[in-house]
N, C-alpha and C. Protein backbone atom coordinates (compact mmCIF):
# COMPACT_ATOMS: atom_id res chain seq x y z
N UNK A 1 46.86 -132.96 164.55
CA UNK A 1 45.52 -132.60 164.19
C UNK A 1 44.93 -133.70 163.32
N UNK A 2 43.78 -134.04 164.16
CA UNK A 2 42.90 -135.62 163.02
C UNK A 2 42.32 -134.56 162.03
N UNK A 3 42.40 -135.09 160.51
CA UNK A 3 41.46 -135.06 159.64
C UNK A 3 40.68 -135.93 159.05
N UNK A 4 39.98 -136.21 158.09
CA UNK A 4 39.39 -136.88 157.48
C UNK A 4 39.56 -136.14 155.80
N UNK A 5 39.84 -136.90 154.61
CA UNK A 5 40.62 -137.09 153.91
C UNK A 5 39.44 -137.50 152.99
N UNK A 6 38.88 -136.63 151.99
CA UNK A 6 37.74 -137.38 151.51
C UNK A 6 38.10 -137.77 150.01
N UNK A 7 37.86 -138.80 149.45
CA UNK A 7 37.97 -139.47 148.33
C UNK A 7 38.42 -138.28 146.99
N UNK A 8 37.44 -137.12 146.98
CA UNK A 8 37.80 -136.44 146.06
C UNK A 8 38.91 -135.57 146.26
N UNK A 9 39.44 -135.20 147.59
CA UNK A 9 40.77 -134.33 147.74
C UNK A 9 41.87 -135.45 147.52
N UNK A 10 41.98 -136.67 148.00
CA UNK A 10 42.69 -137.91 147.95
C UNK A 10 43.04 -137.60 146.08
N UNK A 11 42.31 -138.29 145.39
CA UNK A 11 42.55 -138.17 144.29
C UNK A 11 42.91 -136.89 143.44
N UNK A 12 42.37 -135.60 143.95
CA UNK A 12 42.75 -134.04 143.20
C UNK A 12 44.48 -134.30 143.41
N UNK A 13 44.65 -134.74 144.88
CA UNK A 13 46.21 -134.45 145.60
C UNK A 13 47.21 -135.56 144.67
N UNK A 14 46.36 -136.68 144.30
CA UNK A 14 47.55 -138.22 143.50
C UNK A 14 47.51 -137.30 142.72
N UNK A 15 46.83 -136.41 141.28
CA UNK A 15 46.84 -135.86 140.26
C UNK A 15 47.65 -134.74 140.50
N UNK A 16 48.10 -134.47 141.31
CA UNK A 16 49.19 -133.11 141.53
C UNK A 16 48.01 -131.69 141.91
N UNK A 17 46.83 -131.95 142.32
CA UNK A 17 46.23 -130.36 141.76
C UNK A 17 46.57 -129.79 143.07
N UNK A 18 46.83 -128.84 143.19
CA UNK A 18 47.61 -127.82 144.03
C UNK A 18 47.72 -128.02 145.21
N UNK A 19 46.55 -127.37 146.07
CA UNK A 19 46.18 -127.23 147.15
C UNK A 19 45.58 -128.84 147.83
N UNK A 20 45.03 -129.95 147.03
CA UNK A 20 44.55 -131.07 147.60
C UNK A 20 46.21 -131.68 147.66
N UNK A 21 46.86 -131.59 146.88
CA UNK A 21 48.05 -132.19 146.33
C UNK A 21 49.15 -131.96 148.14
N UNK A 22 49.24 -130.36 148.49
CA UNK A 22 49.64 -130.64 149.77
C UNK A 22 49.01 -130.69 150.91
N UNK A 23 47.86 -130.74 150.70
CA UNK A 23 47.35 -131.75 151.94
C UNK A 23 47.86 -133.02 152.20
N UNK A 24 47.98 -133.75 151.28
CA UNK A 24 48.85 -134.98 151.04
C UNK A 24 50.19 -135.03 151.68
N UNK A 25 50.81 -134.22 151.34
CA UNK A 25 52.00 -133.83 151.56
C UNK A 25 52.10 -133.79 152.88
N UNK A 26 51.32 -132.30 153.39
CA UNK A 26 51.51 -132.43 154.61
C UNK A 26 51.01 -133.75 156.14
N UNK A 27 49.58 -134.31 155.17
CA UNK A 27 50.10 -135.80 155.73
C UNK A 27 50.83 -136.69 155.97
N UNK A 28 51.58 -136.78 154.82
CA UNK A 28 53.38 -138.07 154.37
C UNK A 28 53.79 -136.79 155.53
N UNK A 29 54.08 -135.92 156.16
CA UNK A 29 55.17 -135.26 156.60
C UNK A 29 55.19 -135.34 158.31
N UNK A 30 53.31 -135.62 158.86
CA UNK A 30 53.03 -135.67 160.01
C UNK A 30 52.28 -134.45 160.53
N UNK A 31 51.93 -133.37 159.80
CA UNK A 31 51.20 -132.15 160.05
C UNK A 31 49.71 -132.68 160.42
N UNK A 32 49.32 -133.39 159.95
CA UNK A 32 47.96 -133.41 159.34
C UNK A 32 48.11 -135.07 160.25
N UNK A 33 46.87 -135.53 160.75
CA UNK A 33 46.90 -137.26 160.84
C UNK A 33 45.80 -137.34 160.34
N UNK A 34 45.64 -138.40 158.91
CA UNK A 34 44.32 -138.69 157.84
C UNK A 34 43.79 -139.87 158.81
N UNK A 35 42.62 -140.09 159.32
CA UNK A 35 42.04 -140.73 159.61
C UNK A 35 41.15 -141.72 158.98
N UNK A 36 41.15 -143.17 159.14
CA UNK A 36 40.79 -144.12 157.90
C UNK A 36 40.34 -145.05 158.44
N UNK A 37 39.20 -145.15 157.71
CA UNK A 37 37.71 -146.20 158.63
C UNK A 37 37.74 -147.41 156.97
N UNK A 38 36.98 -148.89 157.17
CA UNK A 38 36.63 -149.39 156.32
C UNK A 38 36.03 -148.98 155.31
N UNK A 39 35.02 -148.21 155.38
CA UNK A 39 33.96 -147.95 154.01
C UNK A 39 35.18 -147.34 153.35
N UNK A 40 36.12 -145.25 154.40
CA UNK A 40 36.41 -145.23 153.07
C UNK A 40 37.90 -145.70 152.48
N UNK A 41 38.38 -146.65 153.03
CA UNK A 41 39.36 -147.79 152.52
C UNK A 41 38.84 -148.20 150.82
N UNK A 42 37.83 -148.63 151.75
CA UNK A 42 36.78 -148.99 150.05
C UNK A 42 37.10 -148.49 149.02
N UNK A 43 36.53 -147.04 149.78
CA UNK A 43 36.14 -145.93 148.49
C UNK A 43 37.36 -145.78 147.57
N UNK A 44 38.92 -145.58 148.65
CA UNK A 44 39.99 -145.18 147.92
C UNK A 44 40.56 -146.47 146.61
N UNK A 45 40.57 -147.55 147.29
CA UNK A 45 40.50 -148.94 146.57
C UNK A 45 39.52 -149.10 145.32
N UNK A 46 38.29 -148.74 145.89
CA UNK A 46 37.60 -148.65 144.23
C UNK A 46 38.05 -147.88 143.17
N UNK A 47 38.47 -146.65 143.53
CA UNK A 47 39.39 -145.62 142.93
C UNK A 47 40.25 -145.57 141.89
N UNK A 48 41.66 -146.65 142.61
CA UNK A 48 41.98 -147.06 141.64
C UNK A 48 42.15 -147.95 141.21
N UNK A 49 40.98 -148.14 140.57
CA UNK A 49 41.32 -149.19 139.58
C UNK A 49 40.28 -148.61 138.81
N UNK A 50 39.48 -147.52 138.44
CA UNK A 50 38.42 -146.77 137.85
C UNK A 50 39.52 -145.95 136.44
N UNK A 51 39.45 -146.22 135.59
CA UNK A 51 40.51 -146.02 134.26
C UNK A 51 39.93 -144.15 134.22
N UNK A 52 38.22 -144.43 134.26
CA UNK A 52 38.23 -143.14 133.74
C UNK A 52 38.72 -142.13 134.51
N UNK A 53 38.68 -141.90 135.77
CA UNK A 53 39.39 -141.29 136.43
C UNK A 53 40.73 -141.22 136.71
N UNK A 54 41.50 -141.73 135.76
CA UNK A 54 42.78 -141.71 135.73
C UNK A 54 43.76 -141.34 134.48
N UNK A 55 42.82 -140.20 133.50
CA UNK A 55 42.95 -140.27 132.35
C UNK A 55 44.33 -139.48 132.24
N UNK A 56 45.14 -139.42 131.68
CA UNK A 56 46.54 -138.79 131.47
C UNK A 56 47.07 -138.50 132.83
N UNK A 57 47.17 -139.89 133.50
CA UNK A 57 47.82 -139.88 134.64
C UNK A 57 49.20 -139.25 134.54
N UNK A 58 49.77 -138.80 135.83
CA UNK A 58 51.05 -138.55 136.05
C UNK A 58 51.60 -139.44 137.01
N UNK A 59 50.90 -140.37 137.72
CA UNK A 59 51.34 -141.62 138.07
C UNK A 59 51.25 -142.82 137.08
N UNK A 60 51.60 -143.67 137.24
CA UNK A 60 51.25 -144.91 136.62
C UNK A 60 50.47 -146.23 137.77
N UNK A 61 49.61 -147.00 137.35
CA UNK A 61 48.61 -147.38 138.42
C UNK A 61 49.80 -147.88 139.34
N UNK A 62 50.73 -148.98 139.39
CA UNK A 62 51.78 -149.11 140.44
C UNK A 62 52.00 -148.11 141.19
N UNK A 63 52.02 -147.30 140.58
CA UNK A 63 52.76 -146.09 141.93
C UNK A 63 51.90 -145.33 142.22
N UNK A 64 50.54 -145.29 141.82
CA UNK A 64 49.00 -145.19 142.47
C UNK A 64 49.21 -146.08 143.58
N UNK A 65 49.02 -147.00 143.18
CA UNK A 65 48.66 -148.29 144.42
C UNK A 65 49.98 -147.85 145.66
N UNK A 66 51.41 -147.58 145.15
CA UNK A 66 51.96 -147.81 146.02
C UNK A 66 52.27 -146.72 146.59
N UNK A 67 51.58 -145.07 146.33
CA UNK A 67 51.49 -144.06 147.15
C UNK A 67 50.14 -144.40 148.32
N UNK A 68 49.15 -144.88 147.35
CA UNK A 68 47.62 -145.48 149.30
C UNK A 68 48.44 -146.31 150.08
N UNK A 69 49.91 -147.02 149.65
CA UNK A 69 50.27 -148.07 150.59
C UNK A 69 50.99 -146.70 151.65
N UNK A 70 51.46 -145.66 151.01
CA UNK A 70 52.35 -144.83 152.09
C UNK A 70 51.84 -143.99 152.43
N UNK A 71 50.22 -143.89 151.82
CA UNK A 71 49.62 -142.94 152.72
C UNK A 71 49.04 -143.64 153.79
N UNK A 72 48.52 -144.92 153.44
CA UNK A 72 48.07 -145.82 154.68
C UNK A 72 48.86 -145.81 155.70
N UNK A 73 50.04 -145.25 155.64
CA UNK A 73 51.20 -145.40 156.70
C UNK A 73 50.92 -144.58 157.69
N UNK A 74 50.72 -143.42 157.06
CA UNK A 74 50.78 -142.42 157.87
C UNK A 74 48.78 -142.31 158.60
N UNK A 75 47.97 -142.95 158.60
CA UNK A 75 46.83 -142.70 159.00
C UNK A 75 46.66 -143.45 159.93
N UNK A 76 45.56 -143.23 160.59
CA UNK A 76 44.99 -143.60 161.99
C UNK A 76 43.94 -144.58 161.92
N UNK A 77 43.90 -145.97 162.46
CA UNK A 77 42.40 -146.70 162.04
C UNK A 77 42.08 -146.29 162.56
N UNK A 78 40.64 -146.23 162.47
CA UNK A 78 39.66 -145.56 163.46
C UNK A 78 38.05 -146.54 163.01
N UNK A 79 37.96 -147.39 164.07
CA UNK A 79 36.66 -147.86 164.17
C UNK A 79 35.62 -147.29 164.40
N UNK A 80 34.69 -147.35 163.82
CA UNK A 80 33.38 -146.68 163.89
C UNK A 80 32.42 -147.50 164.55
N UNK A 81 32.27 -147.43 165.98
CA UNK A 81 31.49 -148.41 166.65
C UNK A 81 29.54 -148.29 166.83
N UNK A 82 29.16 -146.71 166.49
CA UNK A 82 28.38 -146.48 166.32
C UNK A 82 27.90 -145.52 165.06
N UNK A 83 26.75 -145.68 164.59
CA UNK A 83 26.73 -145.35 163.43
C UNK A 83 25.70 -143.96 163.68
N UNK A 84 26.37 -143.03 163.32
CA UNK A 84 25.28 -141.57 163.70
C UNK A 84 24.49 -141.53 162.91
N UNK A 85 24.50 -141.22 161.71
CA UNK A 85 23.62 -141.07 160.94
C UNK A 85 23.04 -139.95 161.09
N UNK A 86 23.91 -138.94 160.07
CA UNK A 86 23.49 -137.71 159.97
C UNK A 86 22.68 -137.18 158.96
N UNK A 87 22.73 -138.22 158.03
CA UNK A 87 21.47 -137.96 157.04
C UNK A 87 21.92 -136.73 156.24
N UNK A 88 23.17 -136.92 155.48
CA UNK A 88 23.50 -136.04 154.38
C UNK A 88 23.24 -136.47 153.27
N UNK A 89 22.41 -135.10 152.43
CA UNK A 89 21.98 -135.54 150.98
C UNK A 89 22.57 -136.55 150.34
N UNK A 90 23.71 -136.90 150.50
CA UNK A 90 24.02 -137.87 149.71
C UNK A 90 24.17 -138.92 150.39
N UNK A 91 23.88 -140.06 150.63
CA UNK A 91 23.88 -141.32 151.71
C UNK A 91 25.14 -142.05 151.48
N UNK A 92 25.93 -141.74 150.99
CA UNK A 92 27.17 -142.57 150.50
C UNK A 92 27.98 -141.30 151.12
N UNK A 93 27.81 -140.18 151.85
CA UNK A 93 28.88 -139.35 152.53
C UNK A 93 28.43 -139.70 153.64
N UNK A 94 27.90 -140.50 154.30
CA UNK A 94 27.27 -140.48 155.62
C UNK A 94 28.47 -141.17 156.71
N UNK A 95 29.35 -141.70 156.13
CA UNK A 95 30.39 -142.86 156.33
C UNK A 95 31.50 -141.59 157.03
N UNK A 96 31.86 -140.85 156.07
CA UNK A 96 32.77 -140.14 156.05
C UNK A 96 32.62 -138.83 157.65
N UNK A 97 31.24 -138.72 157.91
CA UNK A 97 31.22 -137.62 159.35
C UNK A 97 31.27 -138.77 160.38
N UNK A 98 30.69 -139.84 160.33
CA UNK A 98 30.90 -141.04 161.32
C UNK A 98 31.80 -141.09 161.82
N UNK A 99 33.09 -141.75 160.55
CA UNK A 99 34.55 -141.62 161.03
C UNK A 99 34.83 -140.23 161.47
N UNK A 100 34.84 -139.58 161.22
CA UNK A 100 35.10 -137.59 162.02
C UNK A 100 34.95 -137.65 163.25
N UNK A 101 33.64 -138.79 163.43
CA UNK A 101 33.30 -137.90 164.88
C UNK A 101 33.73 -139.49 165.34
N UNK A 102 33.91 -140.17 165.03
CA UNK A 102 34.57 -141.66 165.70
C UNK A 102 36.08 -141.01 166.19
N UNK A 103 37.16 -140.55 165.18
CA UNK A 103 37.98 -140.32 165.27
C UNK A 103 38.30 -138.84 165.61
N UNK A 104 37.64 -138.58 166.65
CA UNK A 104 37.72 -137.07 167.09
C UNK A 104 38.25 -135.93 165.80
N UNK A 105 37.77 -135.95 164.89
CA UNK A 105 38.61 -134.86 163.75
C UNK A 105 38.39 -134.15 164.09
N UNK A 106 39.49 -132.86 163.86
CA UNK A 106 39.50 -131.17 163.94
C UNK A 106 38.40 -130.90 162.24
N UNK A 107 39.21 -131.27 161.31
CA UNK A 107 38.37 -131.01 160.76
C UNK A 107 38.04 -132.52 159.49
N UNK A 108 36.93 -132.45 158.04
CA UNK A 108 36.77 -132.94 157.32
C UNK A 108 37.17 -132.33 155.81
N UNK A 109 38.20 -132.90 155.21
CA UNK A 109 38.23 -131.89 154.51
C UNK A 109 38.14 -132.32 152.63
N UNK A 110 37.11 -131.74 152.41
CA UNK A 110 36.63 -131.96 150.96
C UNK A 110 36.35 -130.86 150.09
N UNK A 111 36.46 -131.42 148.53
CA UNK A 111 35.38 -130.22 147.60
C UNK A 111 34.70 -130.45 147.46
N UNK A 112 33.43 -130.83 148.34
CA UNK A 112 32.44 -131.08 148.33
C UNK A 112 32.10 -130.39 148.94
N UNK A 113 32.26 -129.33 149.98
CA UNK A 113 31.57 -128.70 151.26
C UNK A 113 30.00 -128.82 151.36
N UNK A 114 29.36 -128.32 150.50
CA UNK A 114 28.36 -128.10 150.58
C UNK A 114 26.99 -129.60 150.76
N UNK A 115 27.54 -130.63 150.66
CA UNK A 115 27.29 -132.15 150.43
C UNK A 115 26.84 -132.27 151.89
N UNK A 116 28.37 -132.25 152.62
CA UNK A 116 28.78 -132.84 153.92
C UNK A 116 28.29 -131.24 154.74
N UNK A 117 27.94 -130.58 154.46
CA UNK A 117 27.39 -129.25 155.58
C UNK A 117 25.96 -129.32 156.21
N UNK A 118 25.27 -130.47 155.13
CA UNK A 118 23.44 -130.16 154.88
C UNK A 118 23.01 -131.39 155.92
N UNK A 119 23.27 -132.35 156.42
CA UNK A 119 22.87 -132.49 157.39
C UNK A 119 22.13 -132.81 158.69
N UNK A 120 20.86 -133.39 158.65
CA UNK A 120 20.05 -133.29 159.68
C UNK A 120 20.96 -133.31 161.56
N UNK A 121 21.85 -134.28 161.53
CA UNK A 121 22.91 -134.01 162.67
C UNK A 121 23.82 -133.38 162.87
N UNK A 122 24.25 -132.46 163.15
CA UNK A 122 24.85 -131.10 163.69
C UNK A 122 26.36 -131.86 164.58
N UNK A 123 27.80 -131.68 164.23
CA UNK A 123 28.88 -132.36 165.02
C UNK A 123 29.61 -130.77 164.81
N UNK A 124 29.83 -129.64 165.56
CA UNK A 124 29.91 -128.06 165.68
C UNK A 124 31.75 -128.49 165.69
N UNK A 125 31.71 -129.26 166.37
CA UNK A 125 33.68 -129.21 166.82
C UNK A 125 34.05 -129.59 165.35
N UNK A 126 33.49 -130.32 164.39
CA UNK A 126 34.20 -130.36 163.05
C UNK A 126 34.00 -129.49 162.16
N UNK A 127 35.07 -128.99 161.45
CA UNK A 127 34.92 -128.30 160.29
C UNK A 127 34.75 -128.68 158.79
N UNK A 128 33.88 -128.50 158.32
CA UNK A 128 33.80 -129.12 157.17
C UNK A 128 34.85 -128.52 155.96
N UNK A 129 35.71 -128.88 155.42
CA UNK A 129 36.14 -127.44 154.90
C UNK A 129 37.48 -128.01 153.48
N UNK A 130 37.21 -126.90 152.42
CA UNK A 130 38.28 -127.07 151.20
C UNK A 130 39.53 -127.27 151.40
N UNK A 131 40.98 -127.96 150.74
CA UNK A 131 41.96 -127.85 151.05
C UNK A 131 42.20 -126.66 151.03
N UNK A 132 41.81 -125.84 150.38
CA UNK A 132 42.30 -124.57 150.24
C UNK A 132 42.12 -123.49 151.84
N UNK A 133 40.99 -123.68 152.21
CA UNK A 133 40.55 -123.03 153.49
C UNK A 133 41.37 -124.09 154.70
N UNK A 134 41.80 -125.67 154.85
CA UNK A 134 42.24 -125.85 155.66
C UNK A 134 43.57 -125.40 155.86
N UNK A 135 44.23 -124.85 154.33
CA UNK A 135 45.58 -124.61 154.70
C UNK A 135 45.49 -123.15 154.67
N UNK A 136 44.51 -122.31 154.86
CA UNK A 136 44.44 -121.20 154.95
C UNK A 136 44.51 -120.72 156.14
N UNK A 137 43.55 -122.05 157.34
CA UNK A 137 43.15 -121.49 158.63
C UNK A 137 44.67 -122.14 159.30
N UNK A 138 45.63 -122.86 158.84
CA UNK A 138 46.66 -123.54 158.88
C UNK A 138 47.88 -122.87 159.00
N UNK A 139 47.96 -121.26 158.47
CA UNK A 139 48.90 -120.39 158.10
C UNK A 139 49.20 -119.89 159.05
């Protein structure tokens, strides 16, 4: 099953928080295939190296850096040859349904839902949806 893996579950999951934490997991394991385009390569790369968001880490930045090297392992490139442009409130998530629908995803999965739901282009086969609800519909 393709997902898409969005910056803020990525980071909830390095911090241990529960439910983003095995999404992760079940990626490193092969359940899940995270799908990974340039922009958000970017995004995860800008990440860390952002201090404030890393405040009483339980990693240390090395083994930050060298868990994206083993999650990079397990993901799918996926070129984005055309650019949809779905025109979600926020123009910096616009990247993230591209790759979805570049990389055939089942679903997208963020805490953001409500960001990535709004929309002007409509892609029905993806689900937009919380770690919590993907490992719910997962059970």
């Amino acid at each position: 099953m393709n997902i898409v893996v969005d910056t803020d579950v990525w980071v909830a999951g390095v911090r241990g928080s529960g439910h983003a934490n095995r999404v992760l997991r079940l990626c490193l394991e092969g359940r899940f295939i995270p799908l990974m385009g340039a922009a958000l390569l970017a995004e995860y790369e800008d990440l860390l190296g952002r201090d404030s968001i890393w405040r009483k880490p339980r990693l240390t930045a090395a083994e930050r850096a060298a868990f994206l090297d083993i999650f990079l392992s397990t993901c799918q490139w996926t070129r984005i040859y055309y650019a949809w442009r779905p025109n979600l409130g926020d123009e910096a998530d616009n990247h993230l349904m591209e790759l979805a629908v570049a990389g055939q995803a089942d679903y997208l999965v963020t805490r953001n839902v409500r960001h990535l739901r709004g929309g002007e282009l409509k892609f029905p086969h993806i689900s937009v949806v919380t770690p919590t609800q993907l490992l719910k519909e997962q059970e």
